[in-house]
C-alpha atoms as a PDB file:
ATOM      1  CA  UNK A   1       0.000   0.000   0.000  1.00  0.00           C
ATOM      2  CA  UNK A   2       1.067   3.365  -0.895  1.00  0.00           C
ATOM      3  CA  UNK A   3       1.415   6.041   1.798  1.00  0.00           C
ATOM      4  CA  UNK A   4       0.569   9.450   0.091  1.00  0.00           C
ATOM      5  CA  UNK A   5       2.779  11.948   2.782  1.00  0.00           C
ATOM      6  CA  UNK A   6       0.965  15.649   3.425  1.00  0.00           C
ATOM      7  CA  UNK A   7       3.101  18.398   2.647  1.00  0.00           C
ATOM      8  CA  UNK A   8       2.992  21.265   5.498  1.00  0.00           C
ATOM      9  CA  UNK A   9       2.280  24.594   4.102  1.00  0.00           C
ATOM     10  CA  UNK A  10       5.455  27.121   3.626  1.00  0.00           C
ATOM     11  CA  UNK A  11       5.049  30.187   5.697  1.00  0.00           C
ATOM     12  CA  UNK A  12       7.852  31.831   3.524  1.00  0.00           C
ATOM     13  CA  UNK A  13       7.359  34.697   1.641  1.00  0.00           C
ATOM     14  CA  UNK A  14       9.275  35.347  -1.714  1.00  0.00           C
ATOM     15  CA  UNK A  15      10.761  38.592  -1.727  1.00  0.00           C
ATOM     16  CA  UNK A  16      12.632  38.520  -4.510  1.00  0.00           C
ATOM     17  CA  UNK A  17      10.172  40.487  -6.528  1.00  0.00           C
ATOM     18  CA  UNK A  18      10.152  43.366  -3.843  1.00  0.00           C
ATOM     19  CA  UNK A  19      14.143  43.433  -4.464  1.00  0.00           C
ATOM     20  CA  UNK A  20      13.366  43.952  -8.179  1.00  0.00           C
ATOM     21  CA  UNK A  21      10.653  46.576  -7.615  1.00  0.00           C
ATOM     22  CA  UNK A  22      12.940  48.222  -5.506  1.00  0.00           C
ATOM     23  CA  UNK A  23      16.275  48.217  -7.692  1.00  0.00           C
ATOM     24  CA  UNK A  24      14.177  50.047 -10.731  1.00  0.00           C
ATOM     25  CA  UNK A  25      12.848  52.528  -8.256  1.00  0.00           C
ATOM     26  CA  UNK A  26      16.566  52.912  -7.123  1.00  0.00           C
ATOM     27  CA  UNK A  27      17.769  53.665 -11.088  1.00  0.00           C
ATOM     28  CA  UNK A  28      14.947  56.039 -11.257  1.00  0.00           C
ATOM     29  CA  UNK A  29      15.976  58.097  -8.381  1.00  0.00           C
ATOM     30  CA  UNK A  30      19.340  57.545  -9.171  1.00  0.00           C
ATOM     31  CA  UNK A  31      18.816  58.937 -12.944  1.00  0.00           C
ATOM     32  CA  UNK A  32      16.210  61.709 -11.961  1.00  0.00           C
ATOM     33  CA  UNK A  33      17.886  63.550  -9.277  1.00  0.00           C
ATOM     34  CA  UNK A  34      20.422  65.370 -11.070  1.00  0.00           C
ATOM     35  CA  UNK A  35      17.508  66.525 -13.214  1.00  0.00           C
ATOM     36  CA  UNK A  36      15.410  67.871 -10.426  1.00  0.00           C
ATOM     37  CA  UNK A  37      18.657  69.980  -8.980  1.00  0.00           C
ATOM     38  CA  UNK A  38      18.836  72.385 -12.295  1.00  0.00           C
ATOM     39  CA  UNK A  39      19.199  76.038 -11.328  1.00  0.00           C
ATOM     40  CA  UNK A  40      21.560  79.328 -10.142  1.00  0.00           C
ATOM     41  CA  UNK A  41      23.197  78.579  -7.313  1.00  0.00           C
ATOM     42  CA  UNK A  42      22.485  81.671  -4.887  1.00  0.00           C
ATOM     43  CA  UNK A  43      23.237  82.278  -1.200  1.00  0.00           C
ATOM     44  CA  UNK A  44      20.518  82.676   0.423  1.00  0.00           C
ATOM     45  CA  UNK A  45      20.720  85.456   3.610  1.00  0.00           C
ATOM     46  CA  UNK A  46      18.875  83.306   7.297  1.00  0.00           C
ATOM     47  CA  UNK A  47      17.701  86.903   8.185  1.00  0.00           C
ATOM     48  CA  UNK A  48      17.315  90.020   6.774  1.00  0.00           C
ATOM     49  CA  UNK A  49      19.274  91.742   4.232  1.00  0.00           C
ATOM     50  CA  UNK A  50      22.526  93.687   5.365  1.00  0.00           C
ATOM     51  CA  UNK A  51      24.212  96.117   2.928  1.00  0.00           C
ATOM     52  CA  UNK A  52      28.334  95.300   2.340  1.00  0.00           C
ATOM     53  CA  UNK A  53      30.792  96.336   5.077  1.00  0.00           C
ATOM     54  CA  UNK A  54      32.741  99.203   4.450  1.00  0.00           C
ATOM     55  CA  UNK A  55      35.832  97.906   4.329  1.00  0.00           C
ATOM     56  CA  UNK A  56      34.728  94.871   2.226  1.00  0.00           C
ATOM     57  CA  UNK A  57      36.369  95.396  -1.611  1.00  0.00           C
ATOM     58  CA  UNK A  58      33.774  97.247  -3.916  1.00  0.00           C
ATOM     59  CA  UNK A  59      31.746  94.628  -5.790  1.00  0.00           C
ATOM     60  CA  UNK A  60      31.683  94.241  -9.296  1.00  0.00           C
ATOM     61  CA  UNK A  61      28.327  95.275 -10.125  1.00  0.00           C
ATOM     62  CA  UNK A  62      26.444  93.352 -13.109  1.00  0.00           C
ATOM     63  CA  UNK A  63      23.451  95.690 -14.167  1.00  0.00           C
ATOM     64  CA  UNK A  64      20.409  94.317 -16.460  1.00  0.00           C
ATOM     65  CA  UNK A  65      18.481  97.122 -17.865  1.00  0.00           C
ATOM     66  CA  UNK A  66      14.641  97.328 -19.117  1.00  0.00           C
ATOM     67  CA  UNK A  67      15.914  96.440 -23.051  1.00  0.00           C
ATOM     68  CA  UNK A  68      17.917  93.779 -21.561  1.00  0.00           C
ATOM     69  CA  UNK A  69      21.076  95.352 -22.022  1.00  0.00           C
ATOM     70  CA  UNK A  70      23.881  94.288 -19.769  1.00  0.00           C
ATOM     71  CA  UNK A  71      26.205  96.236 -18.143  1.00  0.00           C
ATOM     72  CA  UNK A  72      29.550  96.431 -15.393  1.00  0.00           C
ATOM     73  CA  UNK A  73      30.744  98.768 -12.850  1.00  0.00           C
ATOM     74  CA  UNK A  74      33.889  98.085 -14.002  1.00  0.00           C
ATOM     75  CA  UNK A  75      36.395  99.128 -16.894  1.00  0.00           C
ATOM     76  CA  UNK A  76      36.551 102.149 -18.958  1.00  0.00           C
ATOM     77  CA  UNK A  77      32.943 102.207 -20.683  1.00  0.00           C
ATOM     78  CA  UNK A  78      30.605 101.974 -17.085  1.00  0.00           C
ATOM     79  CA  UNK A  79      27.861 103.376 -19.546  1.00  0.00           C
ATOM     80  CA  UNK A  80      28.054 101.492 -22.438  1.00  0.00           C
ATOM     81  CA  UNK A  81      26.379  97.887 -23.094  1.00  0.00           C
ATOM     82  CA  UNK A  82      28.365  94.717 -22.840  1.00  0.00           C
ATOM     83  CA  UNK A  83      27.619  91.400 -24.954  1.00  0.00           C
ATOM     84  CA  UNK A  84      26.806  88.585 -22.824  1.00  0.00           C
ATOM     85  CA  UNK A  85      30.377  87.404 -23.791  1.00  0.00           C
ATOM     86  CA  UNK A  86      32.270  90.552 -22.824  1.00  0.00           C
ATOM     87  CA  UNK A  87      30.703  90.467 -19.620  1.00  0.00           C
ATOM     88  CA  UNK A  88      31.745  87.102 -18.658  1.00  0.00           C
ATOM     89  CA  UNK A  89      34.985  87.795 -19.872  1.00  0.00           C
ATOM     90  CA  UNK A  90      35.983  90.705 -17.926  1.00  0.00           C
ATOM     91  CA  UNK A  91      34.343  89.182 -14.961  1.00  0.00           C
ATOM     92  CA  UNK A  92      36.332  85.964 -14.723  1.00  0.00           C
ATOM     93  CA  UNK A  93      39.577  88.128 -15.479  1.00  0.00           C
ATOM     94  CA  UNK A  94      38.706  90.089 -12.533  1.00  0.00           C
ATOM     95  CA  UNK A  95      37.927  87.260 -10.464  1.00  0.00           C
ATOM     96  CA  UNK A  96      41.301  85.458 -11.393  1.00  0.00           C
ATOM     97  CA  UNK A  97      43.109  88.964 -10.047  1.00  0.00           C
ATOM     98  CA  UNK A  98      40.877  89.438  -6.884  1.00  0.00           C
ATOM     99  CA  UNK A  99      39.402  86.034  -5.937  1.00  0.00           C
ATOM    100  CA  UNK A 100      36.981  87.121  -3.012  1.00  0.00           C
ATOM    101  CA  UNK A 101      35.614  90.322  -5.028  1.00  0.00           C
ATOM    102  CA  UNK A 102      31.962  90.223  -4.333  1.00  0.00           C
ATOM    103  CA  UNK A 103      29.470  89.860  -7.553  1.00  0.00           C
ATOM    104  CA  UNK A 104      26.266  91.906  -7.308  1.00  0.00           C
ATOM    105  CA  UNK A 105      23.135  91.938 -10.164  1.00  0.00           C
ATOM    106  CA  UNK A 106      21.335  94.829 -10.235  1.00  0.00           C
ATOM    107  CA  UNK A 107      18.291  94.342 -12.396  1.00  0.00           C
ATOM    108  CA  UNK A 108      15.895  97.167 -13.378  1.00  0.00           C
ATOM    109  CA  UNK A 109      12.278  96.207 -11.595  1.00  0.00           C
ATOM    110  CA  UNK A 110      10.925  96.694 -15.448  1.00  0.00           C
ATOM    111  CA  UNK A 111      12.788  93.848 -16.701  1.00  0.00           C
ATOM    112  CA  UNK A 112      11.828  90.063 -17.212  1.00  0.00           C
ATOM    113  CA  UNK A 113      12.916  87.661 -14.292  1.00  0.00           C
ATOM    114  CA  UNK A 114      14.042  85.179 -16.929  1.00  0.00           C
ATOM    115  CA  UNK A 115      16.972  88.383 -18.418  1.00  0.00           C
ATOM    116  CA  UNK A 116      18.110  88.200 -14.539  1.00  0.00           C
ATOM    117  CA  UNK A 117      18.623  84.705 -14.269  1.00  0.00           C
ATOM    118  CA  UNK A 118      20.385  84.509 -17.674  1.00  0.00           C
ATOM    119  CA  UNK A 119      23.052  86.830 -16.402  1.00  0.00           C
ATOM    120  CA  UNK A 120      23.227  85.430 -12.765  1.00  0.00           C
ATOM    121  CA  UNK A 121      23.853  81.748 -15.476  1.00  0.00           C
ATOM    122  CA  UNK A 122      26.136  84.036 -17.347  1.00  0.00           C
ATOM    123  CA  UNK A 123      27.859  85.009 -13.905  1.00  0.00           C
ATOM    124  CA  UNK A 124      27.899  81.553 -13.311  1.00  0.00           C
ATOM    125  CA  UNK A 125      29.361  80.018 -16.179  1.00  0.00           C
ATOM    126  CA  UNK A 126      32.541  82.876 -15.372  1.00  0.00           C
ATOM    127  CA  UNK A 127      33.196  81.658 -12.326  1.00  0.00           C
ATOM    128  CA  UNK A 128      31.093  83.430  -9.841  1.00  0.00           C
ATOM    129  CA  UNK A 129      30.883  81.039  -6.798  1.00  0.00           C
ATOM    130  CA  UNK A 130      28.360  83.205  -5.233  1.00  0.00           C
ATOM    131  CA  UNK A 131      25.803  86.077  -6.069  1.00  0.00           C
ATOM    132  CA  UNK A 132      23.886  88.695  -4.577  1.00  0.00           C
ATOM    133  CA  UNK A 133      21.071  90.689  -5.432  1.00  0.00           C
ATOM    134  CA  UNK A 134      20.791  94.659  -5.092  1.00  0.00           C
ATOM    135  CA  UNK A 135      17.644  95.941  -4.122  1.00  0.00           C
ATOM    136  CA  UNK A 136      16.863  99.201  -2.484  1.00  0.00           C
ATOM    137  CA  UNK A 137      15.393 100.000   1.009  1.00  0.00           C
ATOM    138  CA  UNK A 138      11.524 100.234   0.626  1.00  0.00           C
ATOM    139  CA  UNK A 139      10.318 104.019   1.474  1.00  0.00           C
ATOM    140  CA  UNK A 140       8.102 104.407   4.328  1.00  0.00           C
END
């Protein structure tokens, strides 16, 4: 006579398809984050604004006007427009002279907020490690 034996039940789960869930998720992440970190890098101020120290070096000054004309506190022509490649150029020679020269955009209240972050890219792209915005003290 044959003796049929009654297999017990496994209690196991398989978790091998919760490791391969897991390892695409990973690869997303993993390819997605860099593209979720785009954008100027900009200190933030923790409290309120404070102007520059007085005996901090004079900043170099990178002004957008309404047209979208850019211009630099520094040189020989302070009133005439830059290209966007003239600018960058004279900035990063300046930096390479005076390292820790502070970089300032002034941009006129008229313009597009997409002509100020081009130049704070431009300022970027020479070099800048950090930027800071000019604004002026609200009248009360």
């Amino acid at each position: 006579m044959f003796v049929r034996k009654r297999r017990r039940p496994v209690s196991e789960i398989n978790v091998v398809p919760y490791i391969d869930v897991m390892l695409v998720l990973l690869i997303i992440f993993m390819v997605t984050a860099p593209l979720v970190t785009q954008g100027v890098k900009v200190d933030l101020p923790d409290a309120e604004a404070e102007a520059l120290s007085e005996d901090s070096k004079p900043p170099l000054i990178a002004s957008v006007d309404a047209s979208g004309q850019y211009f630099l506190n520094s040189g020989e022509n302070q009133d005439q427009p830059m290209s966007a490649v003239d600018l960058a150029t004279v900035v990063a020679e300046q930096l390479k002279l005076e390292p820790n020269t502070p970089v300032v955009v002034k941009g006129d209240g008229a313009v597009p907020y997409n002509e100020v972050v081009q130049l704070m890219v431009l300022l970027q792209r020479a070099g800048v490690p950090s930027v800071g915005l000019m604004t002026e003290t609200p009248q009360e």
